[in-house]
PDB file of N, CA and C in Angstrom:
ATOM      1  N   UNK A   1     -26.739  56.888   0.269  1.00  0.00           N
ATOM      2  CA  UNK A   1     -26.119  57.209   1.538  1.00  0.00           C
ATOM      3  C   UNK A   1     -25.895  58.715   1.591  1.00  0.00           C
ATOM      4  N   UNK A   2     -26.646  59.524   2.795  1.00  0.00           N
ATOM      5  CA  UNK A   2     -26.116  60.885   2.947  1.00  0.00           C
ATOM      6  C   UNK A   2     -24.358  60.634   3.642  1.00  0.00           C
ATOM      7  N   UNK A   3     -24.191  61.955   2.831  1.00  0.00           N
ATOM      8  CA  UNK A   3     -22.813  62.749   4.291  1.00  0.00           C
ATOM      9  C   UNK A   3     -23.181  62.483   5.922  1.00  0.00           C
ATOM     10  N   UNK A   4     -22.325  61.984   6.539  1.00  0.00           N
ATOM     11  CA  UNK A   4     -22.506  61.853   8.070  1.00  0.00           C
ATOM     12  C   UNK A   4     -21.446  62.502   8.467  1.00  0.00           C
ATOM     13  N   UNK A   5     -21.515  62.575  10.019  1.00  0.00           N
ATOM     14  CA  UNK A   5     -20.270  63.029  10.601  1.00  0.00           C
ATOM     15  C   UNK A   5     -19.472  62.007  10.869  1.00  0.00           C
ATOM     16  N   UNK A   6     -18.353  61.933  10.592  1.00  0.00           N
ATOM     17  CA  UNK A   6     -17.179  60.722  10.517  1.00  0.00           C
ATOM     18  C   UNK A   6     -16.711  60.537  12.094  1.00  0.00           C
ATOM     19  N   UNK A   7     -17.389  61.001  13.101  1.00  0.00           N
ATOM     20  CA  UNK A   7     -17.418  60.485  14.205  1.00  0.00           C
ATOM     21  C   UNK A   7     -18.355  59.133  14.652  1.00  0.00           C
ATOM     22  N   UNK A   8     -19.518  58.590  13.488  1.00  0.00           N
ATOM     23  CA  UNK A   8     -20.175  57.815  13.791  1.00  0.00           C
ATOM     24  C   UNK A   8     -19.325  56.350  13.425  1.00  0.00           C
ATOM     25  N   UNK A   9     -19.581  55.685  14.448  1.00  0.00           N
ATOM     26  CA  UNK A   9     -18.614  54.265  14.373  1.00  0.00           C
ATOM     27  C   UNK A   9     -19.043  53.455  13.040  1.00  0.00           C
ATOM     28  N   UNK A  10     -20.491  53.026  13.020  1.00  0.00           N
ATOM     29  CA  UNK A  10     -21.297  52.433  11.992  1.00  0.00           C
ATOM     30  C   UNK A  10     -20.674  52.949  10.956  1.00  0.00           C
ATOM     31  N   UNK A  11     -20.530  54.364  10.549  1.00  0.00           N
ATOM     32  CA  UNK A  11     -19.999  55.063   9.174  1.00  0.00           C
ATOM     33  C   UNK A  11     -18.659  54.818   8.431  1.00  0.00           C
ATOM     34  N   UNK A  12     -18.139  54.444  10.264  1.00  0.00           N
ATOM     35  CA  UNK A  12     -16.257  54.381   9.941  1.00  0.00           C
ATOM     36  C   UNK A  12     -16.190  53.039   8.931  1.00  0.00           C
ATOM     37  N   UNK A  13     -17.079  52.382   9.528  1.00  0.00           N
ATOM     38  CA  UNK A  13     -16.645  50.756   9.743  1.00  0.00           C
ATOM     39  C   UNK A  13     -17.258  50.433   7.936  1.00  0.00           C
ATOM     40  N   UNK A  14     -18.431  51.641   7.571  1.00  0.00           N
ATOM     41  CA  UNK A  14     -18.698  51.516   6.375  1.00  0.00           C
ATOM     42  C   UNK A  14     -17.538  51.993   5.302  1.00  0.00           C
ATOM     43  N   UNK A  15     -17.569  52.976   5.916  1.00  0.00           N
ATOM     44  CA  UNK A  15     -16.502  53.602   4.710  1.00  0.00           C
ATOM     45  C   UNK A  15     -15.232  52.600   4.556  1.00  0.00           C
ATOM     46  N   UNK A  16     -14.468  51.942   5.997  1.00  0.00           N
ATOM     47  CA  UNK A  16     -13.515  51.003   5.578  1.00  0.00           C
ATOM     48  C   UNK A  16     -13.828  50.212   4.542  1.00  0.00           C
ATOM     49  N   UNK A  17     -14.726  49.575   4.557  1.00  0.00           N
ATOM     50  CA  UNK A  17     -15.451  48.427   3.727  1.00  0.00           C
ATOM     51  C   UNK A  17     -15.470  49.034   1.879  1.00  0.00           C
ATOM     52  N   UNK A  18     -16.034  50.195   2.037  1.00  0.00           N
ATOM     53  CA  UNK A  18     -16.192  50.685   0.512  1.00  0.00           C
ATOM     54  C   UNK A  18     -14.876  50.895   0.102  1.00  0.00           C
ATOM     55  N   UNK A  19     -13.634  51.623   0.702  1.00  0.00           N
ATOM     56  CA  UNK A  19     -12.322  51.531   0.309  1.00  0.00           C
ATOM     57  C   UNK A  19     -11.060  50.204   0.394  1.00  0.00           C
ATOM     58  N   UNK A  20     -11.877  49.480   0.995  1.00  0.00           N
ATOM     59  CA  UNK A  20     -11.364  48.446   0.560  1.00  0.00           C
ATOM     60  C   UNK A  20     -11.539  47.595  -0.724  1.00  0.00           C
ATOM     61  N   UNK A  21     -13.367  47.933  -1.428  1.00  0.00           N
ATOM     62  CA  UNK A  21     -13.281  47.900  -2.437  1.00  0.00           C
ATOM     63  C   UNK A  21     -12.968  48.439  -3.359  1.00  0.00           C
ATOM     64  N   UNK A  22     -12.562  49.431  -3.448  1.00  0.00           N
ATOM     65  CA  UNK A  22     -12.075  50.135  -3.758  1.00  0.00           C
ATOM     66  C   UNK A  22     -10.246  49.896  -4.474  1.00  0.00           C
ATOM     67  N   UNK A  23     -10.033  49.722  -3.459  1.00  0.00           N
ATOM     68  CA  UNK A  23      -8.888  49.575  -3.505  1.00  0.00           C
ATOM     69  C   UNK A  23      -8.762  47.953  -4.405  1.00  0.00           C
ATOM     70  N   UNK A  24      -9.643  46.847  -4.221  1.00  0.00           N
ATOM     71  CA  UNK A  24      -9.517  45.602  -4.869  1.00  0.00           C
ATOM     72  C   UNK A  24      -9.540  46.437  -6.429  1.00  0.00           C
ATOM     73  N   UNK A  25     -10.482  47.019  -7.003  1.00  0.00           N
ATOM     74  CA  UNK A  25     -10.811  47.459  -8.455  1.00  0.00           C
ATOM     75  C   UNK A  25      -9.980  47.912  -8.528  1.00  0.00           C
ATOM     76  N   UNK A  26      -9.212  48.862  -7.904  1.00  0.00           N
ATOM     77  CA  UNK A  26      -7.680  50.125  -8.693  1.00  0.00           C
ATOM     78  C   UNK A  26      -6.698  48.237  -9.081  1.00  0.00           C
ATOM     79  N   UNK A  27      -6.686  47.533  -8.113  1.00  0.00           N
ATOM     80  CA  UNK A  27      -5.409  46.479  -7.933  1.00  0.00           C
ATOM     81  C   UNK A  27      -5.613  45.798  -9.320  1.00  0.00           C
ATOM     82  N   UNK A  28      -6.540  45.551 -10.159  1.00  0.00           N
ATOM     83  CA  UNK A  28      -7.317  44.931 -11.161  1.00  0.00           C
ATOM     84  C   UNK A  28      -7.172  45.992 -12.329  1.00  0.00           C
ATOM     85  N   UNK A  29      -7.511  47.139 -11.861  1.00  0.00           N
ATOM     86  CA  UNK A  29      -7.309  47.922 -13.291  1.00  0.00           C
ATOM     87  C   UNK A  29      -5.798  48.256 -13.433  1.00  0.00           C
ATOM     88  N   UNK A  30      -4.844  47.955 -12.081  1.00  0.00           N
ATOM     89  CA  UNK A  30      -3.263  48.196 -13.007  1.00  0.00           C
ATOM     90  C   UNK A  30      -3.157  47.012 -13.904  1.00  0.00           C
ATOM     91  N   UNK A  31      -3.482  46.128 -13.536  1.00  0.00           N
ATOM     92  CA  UNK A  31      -3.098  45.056 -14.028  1.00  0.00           C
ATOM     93  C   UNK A  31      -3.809  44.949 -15.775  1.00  0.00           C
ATOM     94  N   UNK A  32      -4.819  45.943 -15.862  1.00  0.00           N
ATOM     95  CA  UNK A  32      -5.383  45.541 -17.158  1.00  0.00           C
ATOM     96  C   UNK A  32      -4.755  46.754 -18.196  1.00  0.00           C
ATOM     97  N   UNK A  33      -5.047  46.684 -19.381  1.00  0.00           N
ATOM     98  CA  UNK A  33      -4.632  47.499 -20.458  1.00  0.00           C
ATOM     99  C   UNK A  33      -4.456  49.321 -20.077  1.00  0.00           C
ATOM    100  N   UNK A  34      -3.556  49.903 -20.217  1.00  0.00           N
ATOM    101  CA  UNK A  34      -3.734  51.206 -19.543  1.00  0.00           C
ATOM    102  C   UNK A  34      -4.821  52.126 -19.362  1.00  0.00           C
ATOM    103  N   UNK A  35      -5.572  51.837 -21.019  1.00  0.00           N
ATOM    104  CA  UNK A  35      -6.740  52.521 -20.924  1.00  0.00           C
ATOM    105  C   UNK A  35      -7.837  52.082 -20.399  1.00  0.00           C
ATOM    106  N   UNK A  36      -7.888  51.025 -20.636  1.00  0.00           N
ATOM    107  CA  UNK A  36      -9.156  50.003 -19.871  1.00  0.00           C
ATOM    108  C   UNK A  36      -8.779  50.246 -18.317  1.00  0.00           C
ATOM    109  N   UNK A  37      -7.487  50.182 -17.644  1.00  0.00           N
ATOM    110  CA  UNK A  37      -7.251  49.970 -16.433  1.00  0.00           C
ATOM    111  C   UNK A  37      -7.618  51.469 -15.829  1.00  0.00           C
ATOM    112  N   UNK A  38      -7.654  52.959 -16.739  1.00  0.00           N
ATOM    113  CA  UNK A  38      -7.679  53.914 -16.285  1.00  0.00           C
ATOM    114  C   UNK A  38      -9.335  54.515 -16.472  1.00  0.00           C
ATOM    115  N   UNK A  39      -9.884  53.793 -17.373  1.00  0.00           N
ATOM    116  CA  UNK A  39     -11.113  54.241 -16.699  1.00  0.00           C
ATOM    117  C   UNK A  39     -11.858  53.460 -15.741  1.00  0.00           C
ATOM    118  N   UNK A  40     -11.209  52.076 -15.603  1.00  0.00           N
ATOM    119  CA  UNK A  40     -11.851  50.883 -14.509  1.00  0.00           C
ATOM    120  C   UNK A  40     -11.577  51.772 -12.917  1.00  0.00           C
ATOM    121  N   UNK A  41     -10.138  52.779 -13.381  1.00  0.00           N
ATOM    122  CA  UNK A  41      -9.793  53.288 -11.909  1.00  0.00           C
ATOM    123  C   UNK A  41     -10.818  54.430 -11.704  1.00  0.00           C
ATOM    124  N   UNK A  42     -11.220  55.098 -12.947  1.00  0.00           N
ATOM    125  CA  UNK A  42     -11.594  56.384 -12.704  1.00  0.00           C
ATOM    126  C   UNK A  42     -13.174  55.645 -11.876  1.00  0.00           C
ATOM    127  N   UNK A  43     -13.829  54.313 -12.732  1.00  0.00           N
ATOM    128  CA  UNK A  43     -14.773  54.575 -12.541  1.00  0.00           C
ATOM    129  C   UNK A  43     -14.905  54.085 -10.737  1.00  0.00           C
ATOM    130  N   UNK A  44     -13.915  53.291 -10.215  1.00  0.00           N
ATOM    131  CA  UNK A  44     -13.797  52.822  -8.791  1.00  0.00           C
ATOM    132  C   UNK A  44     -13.947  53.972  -7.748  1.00  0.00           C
ATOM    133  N   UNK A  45     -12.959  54.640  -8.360  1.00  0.00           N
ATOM    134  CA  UNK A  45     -13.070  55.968  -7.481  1.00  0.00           C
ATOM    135  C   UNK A  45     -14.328  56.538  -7.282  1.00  0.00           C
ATOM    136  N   UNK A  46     -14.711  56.889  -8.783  1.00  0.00           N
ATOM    137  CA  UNK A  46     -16.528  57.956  -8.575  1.00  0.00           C
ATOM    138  C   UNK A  46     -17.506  56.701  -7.811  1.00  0.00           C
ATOM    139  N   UNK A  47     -17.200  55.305  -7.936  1.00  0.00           N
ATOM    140  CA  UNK A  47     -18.123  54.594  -6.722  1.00  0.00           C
ATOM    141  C   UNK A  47     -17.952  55.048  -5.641  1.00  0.00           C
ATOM    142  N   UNK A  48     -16.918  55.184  -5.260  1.00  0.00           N
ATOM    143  CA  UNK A  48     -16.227  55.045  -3.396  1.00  0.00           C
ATOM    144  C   UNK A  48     -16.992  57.193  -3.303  1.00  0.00           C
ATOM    145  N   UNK A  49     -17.018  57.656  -4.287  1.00  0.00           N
ATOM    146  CA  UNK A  49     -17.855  59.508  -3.663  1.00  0.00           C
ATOM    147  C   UNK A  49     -19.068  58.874  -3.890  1.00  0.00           C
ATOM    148  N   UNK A  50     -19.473  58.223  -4.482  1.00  0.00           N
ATOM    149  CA  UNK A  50     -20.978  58.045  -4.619  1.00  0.00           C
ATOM    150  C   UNK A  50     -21.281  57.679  -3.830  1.00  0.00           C
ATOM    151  N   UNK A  51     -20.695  56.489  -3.108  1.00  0.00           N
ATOM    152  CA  UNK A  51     -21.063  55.669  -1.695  1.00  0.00           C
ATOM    153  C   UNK A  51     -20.950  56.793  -0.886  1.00  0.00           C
ATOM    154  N   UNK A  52     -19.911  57.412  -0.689  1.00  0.00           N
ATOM    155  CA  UNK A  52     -19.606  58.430   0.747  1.00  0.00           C
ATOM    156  C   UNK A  52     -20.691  59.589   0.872  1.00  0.00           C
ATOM    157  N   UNK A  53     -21.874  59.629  -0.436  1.00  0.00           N
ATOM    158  CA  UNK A  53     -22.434  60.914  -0.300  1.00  0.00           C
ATOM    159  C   UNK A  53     -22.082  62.072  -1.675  1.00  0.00           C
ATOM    160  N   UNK A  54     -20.859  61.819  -2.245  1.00  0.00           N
ATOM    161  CA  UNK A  54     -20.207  63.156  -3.103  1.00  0.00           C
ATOM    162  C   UNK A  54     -20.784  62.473  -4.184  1.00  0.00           C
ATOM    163  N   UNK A  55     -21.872  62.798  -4.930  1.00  0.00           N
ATOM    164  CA  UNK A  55     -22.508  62.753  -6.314  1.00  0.00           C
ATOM    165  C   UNK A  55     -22.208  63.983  -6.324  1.00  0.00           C
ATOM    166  N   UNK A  56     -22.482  64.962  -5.857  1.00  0.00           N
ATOM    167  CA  UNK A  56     -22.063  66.501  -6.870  1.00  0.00           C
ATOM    168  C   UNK A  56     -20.483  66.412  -7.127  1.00  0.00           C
ATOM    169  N   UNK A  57     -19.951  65.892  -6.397  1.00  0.00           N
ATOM    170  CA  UNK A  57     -18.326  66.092  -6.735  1.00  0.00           C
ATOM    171  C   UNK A  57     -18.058  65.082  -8.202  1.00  0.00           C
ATOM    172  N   UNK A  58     -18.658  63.962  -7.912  1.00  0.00           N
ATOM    173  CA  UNK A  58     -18.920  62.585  -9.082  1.00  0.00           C
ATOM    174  C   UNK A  58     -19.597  63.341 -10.307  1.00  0.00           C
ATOM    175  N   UNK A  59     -20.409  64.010 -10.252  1.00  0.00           N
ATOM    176  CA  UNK A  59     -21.399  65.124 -11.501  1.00  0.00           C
ATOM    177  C   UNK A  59     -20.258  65.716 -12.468  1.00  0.00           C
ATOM    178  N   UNK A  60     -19.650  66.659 -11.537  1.00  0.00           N
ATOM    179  CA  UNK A  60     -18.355  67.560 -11.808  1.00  0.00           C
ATOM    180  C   UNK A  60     -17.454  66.560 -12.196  1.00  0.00           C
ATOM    181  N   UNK A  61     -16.964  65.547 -11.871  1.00  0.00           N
ATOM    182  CA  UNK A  61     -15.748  64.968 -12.691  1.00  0.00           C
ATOM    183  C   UNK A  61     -16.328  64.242 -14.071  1.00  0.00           C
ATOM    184  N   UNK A  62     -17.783  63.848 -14.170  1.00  0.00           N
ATOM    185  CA  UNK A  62     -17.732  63.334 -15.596  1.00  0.00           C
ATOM    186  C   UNK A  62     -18.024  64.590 -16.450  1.00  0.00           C
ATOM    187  N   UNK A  63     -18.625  65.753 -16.336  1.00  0.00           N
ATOM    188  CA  UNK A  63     -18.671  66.734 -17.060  1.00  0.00           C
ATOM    189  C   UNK A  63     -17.383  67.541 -17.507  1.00  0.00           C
ATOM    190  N   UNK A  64     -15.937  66.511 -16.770  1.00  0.00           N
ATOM    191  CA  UNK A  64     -15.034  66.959 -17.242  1.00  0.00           C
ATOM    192  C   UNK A  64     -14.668  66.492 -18.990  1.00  0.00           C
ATOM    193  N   UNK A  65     -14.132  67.101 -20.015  1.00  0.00           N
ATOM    194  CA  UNK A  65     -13.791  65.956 -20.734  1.00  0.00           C
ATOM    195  C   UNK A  65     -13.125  65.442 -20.617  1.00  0.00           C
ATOM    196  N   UNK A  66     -12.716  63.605 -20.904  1.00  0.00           N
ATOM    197  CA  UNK A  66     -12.098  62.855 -20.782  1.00  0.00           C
ATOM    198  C   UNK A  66     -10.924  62.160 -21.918  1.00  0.00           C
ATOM    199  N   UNK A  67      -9.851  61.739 -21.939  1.00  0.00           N
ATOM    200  CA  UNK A  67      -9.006  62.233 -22.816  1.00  0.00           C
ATOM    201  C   UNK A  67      -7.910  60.118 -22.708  1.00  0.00           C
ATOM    202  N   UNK A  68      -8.165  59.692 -23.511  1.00  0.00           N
ATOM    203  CA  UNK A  68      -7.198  58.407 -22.907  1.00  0.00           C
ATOM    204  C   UNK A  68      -6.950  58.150 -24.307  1.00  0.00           C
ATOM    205  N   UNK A  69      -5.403  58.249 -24.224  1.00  0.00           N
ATOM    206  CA  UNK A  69      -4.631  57.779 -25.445  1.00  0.00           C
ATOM    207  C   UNK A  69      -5.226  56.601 -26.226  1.00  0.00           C
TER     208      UNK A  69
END
């Protein structure tokens, strides 16, 4: 999926849909072990930029290092 302009209805109605999944995976990873639950969140999130278009932003956060007790 490219970047669109968030004036397109089709786009809105997509993006609701991806943050709603979104939002099911974060609800699932509180519930699981902190560390398991915090990269289940990290990895929900880099879906929902990947879907929207932001792989360079998604690039940049795994080239961060990552650090879980």
């Amino acid at each position: 999926m490219q970047r669109r302009k968030h004036h397109d209805p089709e786009w809105a109605a997509e993006i609701e849909a991806l943050a709603n999944q979104c939002l099911r995976k974060l609800e699932e990873a509180s519930d699981a072990d902190p560390e398991i639950g915090h990269q289940d969140a990290d990895e929900a999130l880099c879906d929902l930029l990947t879907a929207l278009g932001f792989e360079d932003v998604v690039d940049k956060f795994n080239k961060v290092p990552k650090w879980y007790a």
